[in-house]
N, C-alpha and C. Protein backbone atom coordinates (compact mmCIF):
# COMPACT_ATOMS: atom_id res chain seq x y z
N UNK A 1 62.43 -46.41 68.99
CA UNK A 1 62.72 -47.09 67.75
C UNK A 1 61.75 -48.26 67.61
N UNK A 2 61.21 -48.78 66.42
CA UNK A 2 59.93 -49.27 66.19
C UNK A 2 60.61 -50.14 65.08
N UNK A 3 60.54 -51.34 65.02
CA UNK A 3 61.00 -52.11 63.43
C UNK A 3 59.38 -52.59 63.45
N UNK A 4 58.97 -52.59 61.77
CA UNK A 4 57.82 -52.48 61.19
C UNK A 4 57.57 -54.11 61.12
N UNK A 5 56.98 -54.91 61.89
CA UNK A 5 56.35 -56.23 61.54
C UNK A 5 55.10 -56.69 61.46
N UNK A 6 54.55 -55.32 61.67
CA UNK A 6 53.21 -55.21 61.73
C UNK A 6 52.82 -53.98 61.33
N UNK A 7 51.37 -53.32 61.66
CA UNK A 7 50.87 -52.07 61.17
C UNK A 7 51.41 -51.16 62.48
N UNK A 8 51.59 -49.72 61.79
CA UNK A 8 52.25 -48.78 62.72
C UNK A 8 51.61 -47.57 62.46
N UNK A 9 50.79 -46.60 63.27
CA UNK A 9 50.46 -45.20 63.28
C UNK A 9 51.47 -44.33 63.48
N UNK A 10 51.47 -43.65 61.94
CA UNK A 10 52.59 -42.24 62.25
C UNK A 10 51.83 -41.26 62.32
N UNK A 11 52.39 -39.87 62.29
CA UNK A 11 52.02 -38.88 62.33
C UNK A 11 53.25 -38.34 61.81
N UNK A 12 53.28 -37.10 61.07
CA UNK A 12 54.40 -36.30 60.58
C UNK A 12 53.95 -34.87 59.14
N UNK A 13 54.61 -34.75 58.88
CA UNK A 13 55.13 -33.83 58.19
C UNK A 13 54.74 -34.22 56.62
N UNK A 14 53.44 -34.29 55.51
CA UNK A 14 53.92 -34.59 54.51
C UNK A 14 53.82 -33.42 53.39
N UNK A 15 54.62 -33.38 52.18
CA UNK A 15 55.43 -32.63 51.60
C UNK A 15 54.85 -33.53 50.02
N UNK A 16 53.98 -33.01 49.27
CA UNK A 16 53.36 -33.55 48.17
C UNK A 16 54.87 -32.92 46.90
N UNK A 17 54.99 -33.61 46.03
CA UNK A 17 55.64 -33.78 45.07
C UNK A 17 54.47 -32.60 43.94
N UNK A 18 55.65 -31.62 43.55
CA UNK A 18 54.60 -31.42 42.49
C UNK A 18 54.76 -31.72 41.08
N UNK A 19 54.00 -31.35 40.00
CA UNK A 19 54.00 -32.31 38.76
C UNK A 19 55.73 -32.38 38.34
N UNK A 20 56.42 -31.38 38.53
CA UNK A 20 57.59 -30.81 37.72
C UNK A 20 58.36 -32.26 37.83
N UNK A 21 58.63 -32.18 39.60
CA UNK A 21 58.98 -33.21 40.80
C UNK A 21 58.89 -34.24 40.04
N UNK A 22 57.91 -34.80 39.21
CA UNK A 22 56.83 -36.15 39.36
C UNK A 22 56.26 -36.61 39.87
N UNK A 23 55.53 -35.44 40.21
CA UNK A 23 54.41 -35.89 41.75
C UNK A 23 53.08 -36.05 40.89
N UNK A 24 52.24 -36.30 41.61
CA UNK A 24 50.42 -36.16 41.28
C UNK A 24 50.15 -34.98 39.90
N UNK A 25 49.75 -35.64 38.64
CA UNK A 25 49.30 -34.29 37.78
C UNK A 25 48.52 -33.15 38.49
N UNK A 26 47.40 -33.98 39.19
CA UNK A 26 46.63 -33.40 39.53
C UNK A 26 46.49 -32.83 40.91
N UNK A 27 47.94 -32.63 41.39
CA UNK A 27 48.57 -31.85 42.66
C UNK A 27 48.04 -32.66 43.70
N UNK A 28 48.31 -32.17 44.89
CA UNK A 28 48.06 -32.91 46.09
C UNK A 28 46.48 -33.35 45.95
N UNK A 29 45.89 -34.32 46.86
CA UNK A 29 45.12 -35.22 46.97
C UNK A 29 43.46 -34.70 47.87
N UNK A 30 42.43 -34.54 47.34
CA UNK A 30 41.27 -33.35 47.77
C UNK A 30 40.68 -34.41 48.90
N UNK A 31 41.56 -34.87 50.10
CA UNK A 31 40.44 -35.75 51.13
C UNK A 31 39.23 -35.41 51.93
N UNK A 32 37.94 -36.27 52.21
CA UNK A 32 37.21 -35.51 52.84
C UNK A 32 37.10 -36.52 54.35
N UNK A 33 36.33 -36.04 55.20
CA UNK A 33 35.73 -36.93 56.48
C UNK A 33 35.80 -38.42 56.12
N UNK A 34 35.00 -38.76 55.40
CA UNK A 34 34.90 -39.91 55.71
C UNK A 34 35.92 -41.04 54.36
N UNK A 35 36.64 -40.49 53.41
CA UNK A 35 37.86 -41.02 52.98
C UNK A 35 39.14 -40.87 53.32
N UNK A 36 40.21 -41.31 53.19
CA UNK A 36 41.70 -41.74 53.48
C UNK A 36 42.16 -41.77 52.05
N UNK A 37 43.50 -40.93 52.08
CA UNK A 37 43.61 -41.30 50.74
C UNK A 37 44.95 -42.44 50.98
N UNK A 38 44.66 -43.32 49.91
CA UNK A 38 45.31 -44.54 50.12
C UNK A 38 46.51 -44.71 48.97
N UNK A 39 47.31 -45.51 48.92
CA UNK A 39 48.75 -45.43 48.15
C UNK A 39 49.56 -46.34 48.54
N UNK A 40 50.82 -46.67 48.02
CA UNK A 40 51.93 -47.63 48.49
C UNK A 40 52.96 -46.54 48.88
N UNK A 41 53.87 -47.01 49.71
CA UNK A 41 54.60 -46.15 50.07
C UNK A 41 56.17 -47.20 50.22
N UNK A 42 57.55 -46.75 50.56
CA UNK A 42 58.53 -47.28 50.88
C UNK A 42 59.49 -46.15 51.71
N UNK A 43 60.32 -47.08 52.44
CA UNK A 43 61.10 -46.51 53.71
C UNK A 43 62.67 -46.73 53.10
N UNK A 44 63.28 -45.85 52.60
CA UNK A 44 64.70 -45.41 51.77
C UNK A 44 65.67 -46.15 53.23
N UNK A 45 66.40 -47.02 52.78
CA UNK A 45 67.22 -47.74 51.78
C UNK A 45 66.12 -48.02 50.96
N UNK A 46 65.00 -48.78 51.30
CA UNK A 46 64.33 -49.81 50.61
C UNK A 46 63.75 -49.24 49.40
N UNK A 47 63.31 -50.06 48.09
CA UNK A 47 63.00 -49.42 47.07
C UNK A 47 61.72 -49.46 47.03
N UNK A 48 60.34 -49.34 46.09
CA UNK A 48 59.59 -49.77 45.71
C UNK A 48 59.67 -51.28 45.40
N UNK A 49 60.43 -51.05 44.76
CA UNK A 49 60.33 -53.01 44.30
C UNK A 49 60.90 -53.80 45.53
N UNK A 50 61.49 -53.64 46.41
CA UNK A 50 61.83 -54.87 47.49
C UNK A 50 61.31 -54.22 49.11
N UNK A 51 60.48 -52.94 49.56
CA UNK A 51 60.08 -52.47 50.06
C UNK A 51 58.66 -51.90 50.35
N UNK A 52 57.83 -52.33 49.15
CA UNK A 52 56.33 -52.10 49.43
C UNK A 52 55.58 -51.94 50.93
N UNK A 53 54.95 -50.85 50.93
CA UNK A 53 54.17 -50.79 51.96
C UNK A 53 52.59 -50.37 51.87
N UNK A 54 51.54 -50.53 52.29
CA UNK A 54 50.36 -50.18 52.23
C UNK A 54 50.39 -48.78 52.99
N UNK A 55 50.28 -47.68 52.70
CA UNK A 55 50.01 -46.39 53.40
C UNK A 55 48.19 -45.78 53.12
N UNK A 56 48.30 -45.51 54.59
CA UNK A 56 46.81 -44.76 54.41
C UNK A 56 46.74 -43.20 55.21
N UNK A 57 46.69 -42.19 54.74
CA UNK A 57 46.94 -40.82 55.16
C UNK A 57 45.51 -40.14 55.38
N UNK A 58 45.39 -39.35 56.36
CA UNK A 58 44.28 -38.34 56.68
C UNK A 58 44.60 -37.17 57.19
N UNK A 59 43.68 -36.64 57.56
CA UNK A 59 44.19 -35.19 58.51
C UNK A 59 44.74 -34.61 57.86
N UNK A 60 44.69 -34.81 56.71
CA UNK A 60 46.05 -33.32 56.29
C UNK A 60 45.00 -32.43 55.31
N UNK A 61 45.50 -31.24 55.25
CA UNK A 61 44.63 -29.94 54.19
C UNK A 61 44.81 -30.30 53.04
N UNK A 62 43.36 -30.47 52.73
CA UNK A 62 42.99 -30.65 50.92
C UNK A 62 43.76 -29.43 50.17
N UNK A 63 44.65 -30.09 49.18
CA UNK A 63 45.30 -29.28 48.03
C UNK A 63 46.43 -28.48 48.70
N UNK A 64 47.24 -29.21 49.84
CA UNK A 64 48.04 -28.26 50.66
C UNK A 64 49.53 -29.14 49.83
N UNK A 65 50.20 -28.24 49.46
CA UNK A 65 51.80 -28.92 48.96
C UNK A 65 52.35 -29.46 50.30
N UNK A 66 52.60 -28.72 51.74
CA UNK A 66 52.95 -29.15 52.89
C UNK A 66 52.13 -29.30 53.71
N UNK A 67 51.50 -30.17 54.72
CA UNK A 67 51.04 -30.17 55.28
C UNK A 67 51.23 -31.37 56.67
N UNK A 68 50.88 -31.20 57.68
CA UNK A 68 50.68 -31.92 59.06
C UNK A 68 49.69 -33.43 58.57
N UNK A 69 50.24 -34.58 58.72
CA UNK A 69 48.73 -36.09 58.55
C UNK A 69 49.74 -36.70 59.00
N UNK A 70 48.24 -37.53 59.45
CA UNK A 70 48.41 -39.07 60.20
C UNK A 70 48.49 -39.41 58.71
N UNK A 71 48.89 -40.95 59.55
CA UNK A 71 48.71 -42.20 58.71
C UNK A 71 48.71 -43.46 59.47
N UNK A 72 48.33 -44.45 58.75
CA UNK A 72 48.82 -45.83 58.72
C UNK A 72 49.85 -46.70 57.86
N UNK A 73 51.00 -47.04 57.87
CA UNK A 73 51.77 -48.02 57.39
C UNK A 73 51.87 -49.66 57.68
N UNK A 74 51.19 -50.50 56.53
CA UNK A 74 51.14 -51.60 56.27
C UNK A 74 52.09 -52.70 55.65
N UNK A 75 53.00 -53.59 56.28
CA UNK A 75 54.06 -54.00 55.53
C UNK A 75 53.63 -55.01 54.67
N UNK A 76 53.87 -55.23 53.19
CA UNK A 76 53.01 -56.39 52.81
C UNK A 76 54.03 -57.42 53.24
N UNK A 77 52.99 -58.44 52.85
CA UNK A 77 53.46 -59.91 53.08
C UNK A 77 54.51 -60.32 52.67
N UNK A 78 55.69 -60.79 53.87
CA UNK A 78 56.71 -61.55 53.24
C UNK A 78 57.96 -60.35 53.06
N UNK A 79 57.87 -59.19 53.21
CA UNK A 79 58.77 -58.09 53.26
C UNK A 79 59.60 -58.20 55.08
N UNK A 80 60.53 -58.13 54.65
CA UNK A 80 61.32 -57.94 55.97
C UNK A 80 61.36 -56.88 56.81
N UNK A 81 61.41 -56.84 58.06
CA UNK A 81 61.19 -55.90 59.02
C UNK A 81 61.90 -54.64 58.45
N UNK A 82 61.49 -53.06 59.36
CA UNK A 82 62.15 -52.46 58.36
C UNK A 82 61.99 -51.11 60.02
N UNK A 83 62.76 -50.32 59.84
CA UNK A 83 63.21 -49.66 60.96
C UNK A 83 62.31 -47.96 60.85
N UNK A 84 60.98 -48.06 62.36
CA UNK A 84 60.23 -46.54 61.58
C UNK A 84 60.82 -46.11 63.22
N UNK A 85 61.73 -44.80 62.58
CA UNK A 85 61.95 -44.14 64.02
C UNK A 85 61.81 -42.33 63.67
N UNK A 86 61.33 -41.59 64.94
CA UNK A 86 61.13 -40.20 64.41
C UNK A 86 62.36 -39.71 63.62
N UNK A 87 61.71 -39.15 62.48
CA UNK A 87 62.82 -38.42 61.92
C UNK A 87 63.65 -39.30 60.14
N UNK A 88 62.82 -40.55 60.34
CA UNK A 88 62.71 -41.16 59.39
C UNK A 88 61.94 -40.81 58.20
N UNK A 89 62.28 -40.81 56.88
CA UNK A 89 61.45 -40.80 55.25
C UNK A 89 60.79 -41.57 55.04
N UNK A 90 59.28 -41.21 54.62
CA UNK A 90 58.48 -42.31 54.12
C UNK A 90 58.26 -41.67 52.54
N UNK A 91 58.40 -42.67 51.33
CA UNK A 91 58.39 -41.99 50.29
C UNK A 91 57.17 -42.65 49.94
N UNK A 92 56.13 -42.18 49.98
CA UNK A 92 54.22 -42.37 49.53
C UNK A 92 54.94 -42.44 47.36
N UNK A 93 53.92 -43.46 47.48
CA UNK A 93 54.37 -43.75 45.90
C UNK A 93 53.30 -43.92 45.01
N UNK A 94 52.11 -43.85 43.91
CA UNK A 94 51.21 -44.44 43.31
C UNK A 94 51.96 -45.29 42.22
N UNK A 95 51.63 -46.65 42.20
CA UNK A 95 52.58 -47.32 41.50
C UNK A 95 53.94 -47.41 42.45
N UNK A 96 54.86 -47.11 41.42
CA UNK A 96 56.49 -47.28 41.90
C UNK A 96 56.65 -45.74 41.48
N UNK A 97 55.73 -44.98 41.13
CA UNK A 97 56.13 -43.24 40.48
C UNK A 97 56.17 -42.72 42.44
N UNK A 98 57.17 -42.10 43.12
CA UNK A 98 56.89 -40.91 44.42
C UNK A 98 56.11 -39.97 44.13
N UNK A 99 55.20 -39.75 44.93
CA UNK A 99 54.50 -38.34 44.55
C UNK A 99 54.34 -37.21 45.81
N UNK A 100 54.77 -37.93 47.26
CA UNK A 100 55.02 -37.39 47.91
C UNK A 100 56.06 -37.93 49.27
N UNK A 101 56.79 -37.39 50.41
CA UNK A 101 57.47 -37.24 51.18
C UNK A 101 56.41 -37.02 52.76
N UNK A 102 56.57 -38.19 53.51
CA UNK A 102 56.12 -37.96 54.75
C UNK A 102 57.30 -37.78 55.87
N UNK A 103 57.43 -36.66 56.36
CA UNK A 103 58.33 -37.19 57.84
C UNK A 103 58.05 -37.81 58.68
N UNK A 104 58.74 -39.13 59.37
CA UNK A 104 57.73 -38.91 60.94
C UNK A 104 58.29 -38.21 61.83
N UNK A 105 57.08 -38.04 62.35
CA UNK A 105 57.55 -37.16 63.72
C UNK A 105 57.24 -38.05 64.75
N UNK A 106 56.05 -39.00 64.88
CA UNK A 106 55.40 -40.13 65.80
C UNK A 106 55.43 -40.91 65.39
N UNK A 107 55.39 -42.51 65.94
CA UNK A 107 55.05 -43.81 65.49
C UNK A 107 54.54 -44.06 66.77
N UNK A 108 53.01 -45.11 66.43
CA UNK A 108 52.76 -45.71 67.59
C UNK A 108 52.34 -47.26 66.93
N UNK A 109 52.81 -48.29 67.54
CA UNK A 109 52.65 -49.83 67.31
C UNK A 109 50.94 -50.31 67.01
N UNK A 110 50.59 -50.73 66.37
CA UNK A 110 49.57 -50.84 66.30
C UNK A 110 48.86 -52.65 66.58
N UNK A 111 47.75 -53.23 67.73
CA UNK A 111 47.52 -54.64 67.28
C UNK A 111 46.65 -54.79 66.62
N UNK A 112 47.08 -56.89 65.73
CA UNK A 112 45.99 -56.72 65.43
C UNK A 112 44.77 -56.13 64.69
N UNK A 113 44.00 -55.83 65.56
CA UNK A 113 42.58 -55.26 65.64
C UNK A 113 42.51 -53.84 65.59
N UNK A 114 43.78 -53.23 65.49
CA UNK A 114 43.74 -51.49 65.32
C UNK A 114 44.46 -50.61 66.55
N UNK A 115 43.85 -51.66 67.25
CA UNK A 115 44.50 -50.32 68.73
C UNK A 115 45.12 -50.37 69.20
N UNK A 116 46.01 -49.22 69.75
CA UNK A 116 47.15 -49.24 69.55
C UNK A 116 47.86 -49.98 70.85
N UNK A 117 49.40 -50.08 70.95
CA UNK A 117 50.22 -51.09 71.71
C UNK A 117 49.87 -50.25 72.53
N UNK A 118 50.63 -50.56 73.97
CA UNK A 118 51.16 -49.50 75.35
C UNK A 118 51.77 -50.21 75.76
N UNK A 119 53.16 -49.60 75.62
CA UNK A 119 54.14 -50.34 76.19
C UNK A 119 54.14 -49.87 77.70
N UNK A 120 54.88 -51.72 78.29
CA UNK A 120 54.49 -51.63 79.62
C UNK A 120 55.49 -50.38 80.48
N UNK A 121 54.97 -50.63 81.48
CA UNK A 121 55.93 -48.96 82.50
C UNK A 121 57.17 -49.82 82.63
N UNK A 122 57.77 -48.97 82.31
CA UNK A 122 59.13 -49.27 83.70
C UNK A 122 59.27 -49.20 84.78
N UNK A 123 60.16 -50.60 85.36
CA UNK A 123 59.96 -50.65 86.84
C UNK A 123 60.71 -49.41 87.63
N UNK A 124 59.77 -49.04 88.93
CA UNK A 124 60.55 -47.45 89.40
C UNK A 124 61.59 -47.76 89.50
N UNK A 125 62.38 -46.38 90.01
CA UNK A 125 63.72 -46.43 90.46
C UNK A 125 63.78 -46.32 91.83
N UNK A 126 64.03 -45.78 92.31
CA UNK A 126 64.30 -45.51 94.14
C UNK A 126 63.72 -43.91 93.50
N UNK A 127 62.90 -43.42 94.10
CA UNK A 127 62.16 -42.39 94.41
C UNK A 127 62.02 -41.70 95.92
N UNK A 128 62.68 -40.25 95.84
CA UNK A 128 62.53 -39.60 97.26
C UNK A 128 61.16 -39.69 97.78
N UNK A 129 61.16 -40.12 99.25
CA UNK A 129 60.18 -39.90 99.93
C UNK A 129 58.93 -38.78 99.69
N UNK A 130 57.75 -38.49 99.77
CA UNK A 130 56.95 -37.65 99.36
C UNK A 130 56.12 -37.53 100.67
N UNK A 131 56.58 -35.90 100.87
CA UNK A 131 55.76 -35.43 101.77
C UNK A 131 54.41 -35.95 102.47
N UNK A 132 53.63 -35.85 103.56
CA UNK A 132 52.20 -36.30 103.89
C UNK A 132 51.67 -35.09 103.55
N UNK A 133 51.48 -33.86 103.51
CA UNK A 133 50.93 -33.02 102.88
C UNK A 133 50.79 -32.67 101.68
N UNK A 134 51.57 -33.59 100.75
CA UNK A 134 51.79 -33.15 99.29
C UNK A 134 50.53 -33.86 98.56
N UNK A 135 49.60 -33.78 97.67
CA UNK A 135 48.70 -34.28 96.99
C UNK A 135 48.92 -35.33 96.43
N UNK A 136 48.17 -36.00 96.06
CA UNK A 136 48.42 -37.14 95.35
C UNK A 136 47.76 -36.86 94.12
N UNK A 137 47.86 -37.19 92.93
CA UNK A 137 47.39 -37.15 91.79
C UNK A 137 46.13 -38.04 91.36
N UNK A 138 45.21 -37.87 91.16
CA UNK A 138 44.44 -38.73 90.90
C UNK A 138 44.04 -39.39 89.72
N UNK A 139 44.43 -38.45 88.60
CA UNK A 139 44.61 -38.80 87.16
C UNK A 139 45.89 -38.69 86.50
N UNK A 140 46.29 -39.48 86.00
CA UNK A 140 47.30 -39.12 84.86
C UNK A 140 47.24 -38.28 84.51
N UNK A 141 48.31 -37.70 84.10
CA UNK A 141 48.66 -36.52 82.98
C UNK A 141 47.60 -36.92 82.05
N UNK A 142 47.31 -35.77 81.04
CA UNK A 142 46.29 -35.75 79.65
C UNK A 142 47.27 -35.97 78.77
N UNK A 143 47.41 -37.07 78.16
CA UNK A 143 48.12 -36.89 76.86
C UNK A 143 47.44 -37.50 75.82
N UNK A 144 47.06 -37.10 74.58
CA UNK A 144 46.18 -37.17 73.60
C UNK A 144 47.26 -37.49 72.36
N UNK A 145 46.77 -38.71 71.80
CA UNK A 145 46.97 -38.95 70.41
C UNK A 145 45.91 -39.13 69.05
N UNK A 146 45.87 -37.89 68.64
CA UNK A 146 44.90 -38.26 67.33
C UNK A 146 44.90 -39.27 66.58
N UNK A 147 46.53 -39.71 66.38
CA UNK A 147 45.91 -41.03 65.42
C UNK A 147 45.63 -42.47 66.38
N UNK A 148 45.93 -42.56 67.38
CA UNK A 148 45.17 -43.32 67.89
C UNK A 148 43.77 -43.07 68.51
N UNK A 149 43.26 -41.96 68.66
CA UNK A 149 41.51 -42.35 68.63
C UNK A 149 41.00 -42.29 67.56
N UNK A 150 41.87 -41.70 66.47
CA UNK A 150 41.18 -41.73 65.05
C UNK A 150 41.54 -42.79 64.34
N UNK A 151 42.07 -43.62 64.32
CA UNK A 151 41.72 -45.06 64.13
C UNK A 151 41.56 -46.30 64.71
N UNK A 152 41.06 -45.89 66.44
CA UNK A 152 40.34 -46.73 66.66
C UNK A 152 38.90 -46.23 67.08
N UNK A 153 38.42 -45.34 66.14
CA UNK A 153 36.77 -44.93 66.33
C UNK A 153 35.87 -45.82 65.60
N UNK A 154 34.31 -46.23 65.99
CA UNK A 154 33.62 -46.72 65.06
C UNK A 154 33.05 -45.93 64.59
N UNK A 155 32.62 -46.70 63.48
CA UNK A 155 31.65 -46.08 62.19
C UNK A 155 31.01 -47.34 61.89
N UNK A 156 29.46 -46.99 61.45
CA UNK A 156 28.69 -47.60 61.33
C UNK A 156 29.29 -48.76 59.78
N UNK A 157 30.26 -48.97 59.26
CA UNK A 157 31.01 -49.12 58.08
C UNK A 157 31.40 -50.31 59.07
N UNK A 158 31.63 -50.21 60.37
CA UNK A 158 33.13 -51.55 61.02
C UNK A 158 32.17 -52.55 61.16
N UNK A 159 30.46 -52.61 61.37
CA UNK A 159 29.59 -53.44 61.66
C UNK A 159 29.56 -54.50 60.27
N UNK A 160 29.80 -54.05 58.94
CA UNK A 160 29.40 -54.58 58.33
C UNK A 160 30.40 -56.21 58.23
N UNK A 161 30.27 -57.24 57.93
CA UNK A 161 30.30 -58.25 57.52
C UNK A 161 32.02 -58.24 56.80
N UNK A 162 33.21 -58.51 56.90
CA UNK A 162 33.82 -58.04 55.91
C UNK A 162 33.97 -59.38 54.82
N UNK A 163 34.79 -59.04 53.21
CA UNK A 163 34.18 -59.60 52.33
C UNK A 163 35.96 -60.33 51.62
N UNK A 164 35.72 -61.61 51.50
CA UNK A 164 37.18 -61.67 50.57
C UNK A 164 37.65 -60.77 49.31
N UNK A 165 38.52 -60.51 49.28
CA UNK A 165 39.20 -59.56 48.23
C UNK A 165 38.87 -60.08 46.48
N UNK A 166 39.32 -61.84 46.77
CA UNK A 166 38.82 -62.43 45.53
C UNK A 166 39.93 -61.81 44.30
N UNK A 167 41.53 -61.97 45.15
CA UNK A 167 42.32 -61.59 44.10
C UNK A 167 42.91 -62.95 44.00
């Protein structure tokens, strides 16, 4: 369980709204490599109007009604913490109109600077003795998260200078 006080990497399930719905006229969203398609989003109780969030989505199949994407969720300023746990609704919004439905399936904490938390180990428990013949492991298990190397990769774009908004 994750309460949102900062930026958070999901991953899940999203489910585009179609026009009938009041989703996108122009149906799901054509992303390529090097764009994100970007939007406000909110987490039900919360509305659009007292729940705003900055969402940024990738990975998912151009012009797909369902499809598998990451994202990023941004809480704006001054919004109260708000609860992202698997299995939770994210309702992606342009404006205050929904146009699509994300599940999560993942959340990972994000600092800062992009990359992501790791929460610390837990202290062992009492663990049976282990054989002198038994191996020792030398690496961790492989466990791979796409949206954390995919948003903390560079691109020649992170060098640049960044610029006030000037809103």
């Amino acid at each position: 369980m994750v309460m949102m006080t900062g930026s958070l990497a999901v991953s899940g399930m999203m489910v585009w709204l179609t026009p009938q719905q009041g989703g996108r006229v122009s149906g799901p969203p054509e992303p390529d490599y090097d764009y994100d398609y970007t939007a406000t989003a909110y987490l039900p109780p919360r509305t659009a109007e007292d729940g705003q969030v900055g969402v940024a989505l990738r990975r998912f199949a151009p012009g797909a009604w369902r499809t598998p994407a990451e994202g990023i969720l941004v809480p704006a300023k001054g919004n109260r913490a708000q609860q992202v746990i698997p299995g939770c609704i994210v309702v992606v919004t342009e404006g205050v109109r929904p146009v699509g439905l994300l599940t999560v399936e993942e959340v990972h904490v994000l600092a800062p600077d992009g990359t992501p938390v790791v929460p610390a180990a837990a202290a062992p428990v009492d663990t049976p003795p282990v054989a002198a013949d038994t191996p020792t492991p030398t690496d961790p298990p492989y466990r791979h998260s796409t949206a954390a190397s995919r948003w903390t990769s560079r691109h020649a774009s992170d060098d640049v200078p960044s610029e006030p908004a000037g809103v």
